[in-house]
Protein backbone atom coordinates (compact mmCIF):
# COMPACT_ATOMS: atom_id res chain seq x y z
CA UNK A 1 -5.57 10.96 5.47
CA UNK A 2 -2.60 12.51 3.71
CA UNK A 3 -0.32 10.89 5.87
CA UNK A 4 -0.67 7.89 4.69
CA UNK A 5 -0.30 8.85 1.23
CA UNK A 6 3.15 10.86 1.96
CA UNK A 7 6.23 9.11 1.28
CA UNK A 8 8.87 10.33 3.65
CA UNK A 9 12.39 9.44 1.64
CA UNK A 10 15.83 9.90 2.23
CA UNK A 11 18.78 8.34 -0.15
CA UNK A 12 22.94 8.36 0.02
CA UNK A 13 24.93 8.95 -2.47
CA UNK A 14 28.76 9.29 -3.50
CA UNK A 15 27.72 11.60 -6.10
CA UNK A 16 27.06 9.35 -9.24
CA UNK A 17 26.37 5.90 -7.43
CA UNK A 18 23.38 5.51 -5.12
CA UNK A 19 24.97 3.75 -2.02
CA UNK A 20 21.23 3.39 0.17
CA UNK A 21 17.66 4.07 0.47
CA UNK A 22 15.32 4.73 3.14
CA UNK A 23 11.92 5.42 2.82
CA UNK A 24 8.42 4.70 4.52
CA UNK A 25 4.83 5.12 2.85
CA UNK A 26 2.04 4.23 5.91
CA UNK A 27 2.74 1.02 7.36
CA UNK A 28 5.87 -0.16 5.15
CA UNK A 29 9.62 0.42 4.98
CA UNK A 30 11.66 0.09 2.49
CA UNK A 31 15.54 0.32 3.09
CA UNK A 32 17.71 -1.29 0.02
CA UNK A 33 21.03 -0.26 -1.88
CA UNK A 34 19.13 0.20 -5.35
CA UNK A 35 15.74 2.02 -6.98
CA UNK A 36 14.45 -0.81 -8.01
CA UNK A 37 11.29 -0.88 -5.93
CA UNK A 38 11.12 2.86 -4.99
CA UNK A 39 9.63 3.94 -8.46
CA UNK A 40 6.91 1.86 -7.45
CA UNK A 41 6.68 3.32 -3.82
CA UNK A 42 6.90 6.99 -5.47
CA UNK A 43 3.98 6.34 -8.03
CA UNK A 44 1.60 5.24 -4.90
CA UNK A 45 2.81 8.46 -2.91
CA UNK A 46 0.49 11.72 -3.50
CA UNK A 47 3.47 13.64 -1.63
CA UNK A 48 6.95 12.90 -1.41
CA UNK A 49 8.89 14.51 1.62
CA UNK A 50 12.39 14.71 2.76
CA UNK A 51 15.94 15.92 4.19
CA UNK A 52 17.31 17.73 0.98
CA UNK A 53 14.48 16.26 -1.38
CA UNK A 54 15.24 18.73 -3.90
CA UNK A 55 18.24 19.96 -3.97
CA UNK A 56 20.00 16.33 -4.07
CA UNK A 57 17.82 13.33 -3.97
CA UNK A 58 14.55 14.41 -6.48
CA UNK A 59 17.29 15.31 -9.25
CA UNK A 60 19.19 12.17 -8.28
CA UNK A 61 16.29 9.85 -9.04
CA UNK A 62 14.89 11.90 -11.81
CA UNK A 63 18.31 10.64 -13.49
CA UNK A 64 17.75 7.22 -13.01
CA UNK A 65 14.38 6.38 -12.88
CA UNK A 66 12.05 8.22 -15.53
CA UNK A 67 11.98 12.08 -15.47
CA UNK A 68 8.91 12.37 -14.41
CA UNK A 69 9.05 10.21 -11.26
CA UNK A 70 7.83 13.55 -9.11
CA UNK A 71 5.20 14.83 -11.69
CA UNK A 72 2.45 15.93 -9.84
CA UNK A 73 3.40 15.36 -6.05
């Protein structure tokens, strides 16, 4: 079931400093004011989805967690 594969993220920003993140992959939630566990959330995900994915938040991430944290989804 791809749904439960698809992350469905959403993050805030002030433009350099990440301020919140939402995201849900199948059962869980994750909602925190850093990255620190959303590489790991990512890397499980076989799609990533969300409200301006890549035109803000994708290039966002890619800056702070390795560059190739969407490779492949």
């Amino acid at each position: 079931n791809a749904l439960s594969t698809t992350l469905i993220l959403d993050i805030e920003t002030n433009g350099n400093q990440l301020l919140d993140v939402g995201a849900v992959l199948y059962a869980g939630e994750l909602h925190e004011r850093s990255s620190a566990q959303l590489g790991a959330w990512i890397s499980k995900a076989t799609h990533v989805c969300g409200h301006n994915l890549i035109a803000h938040d994708a290039p966002f991430l890619r800056k702070r967690l390795q560059s190739d944290v969407f490779a492949g989804k």
